[in-house]
Protein backbone atom coordinates (compact mmCIF):
# COMPACT_ATOMS: atom_id res chain seq x y z
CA UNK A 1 121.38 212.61 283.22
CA UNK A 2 117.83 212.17 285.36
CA UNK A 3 114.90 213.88 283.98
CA UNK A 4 115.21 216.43 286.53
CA UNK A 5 118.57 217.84 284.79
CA UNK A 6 117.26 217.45 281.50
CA UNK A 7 116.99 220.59 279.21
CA UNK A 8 113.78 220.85 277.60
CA UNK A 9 112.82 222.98 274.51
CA UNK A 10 108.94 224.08 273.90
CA UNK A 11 107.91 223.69 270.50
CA UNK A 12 104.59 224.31 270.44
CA UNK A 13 100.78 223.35 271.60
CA UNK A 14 99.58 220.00 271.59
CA UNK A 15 96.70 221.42 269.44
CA UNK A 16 99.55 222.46 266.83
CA UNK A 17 99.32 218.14 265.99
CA UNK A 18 96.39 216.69 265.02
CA UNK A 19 95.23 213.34 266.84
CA UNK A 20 97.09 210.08 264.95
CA UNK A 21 99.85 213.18 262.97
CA UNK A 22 103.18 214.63 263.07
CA UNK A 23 104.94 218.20 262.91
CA UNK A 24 108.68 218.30 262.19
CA UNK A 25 111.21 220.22 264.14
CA UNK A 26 114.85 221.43 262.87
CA UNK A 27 117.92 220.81 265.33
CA UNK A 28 120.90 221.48 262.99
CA UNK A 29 121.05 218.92 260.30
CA UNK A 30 118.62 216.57 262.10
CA UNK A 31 115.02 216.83 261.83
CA UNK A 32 112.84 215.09 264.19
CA UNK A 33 109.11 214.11 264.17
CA UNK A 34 106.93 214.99 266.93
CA UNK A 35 104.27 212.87 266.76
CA UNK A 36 100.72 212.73 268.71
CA UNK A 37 98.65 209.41 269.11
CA UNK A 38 95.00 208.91 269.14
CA UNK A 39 94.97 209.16 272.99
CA UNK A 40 97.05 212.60 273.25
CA UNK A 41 100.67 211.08 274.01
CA UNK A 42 103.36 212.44 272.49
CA UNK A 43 106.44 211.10 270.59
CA UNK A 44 109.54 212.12 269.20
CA UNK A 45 111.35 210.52 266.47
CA UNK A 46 114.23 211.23 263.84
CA UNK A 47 112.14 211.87 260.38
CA UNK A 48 113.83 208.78 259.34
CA UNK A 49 113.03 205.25 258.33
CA UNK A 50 115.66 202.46 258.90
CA UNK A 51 114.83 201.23 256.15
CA UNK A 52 115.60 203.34 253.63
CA UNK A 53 115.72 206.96 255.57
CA UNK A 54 111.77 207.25 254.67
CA UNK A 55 110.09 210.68 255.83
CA UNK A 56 108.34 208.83 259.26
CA UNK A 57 106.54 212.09 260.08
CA UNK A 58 104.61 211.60 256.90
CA UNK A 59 103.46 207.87 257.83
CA UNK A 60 99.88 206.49 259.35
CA UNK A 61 100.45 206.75 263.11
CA UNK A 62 98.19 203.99 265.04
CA UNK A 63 98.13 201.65 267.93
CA UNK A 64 101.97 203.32 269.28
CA UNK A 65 103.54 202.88 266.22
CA UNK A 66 104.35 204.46 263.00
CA UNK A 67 104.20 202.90 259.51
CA UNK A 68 106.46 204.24 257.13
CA UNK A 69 104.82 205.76 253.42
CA UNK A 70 107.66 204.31 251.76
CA UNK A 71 107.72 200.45 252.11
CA UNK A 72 105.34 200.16 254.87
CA UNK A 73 107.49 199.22 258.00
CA UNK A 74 105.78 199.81 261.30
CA UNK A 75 108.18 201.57 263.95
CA UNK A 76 107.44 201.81 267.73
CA UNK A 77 107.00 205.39 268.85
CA UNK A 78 108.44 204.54 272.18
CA UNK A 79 111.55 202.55 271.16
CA UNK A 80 112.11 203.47 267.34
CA UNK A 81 112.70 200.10 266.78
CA UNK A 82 110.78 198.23 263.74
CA UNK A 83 108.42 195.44 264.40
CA UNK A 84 107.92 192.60 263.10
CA UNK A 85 110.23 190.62 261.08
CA UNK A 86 112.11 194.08 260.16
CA UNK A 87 115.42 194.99 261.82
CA UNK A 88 116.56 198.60 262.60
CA UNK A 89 115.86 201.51 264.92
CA UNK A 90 115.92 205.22 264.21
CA UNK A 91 116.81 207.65 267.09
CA UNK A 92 114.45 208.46 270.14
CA UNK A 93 113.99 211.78 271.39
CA UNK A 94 112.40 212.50 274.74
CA UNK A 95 108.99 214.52 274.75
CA UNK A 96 106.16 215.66 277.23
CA UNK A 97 103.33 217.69 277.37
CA UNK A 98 102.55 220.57 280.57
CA UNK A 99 99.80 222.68 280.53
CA UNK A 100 99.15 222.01 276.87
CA UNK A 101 102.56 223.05 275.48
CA UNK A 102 104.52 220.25 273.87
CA UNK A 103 108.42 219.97 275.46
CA UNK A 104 111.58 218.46 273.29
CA UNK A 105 114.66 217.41 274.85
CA UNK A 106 116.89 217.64 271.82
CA UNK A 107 119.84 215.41 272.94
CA UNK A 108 118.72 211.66 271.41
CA UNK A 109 118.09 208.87 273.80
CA UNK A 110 121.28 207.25 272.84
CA UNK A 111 123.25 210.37 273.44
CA UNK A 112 122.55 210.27 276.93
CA UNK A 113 123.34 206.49 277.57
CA UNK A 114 126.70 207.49 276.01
């Protein structure tokens, strides 16, 4: 599926996030974590660590990453994968921003390569 097929959800403004903080949103049992860096991009994560399924969206965003409030691992917003020595990704969701408003495509990353 190109990006040009893709079906995207708005779930809010960019304001709605503050700089370097994350707002969840519900899709059925999953709930993902939109999150906004320092610089205004945007990010969309499951609100889990793959660690030990830690609440990500309630983590210290910084330098494109995520750092879980549970045991500290740092996760790339981009990939989801953990950094470092730490092994494990959580799911990727894709996200944009036009004209302010924040867009969620709610099928995962790996969905789509499937």
């Amino acid at each position: 599926m190109n990006a040009m097929s893709e079906s995207w959800v708005a779930i809010g403004k960019l304001e709605d996030i503050p700089r370097r903080g994350a707002r969840c949103v519900k899709n059925g049992d999953t709930t993902i974590a939109v999150f906004r860096t320092a610089d205004d991009r945007v990010f969309a994560l499951e609100d889990k660590c793959p660690h030990r399924k830690g609440p990500l969206s309630q983590g210290i965003v910084h330098d494109g990453c995520v750092t879980c409030p549970l045991h500290n691992w740092v996760i790339s917003l981009e990939t989801g994968r953990a950094q470092g020595a730490d092994e494990g990704s959580t799911a990727t969701f894709p996200a944009k921003v036009e004209d302010g408003r924040i867009l969620l495509s709610l099928r995962s990353a790996a969905e789509k390569a499937a």
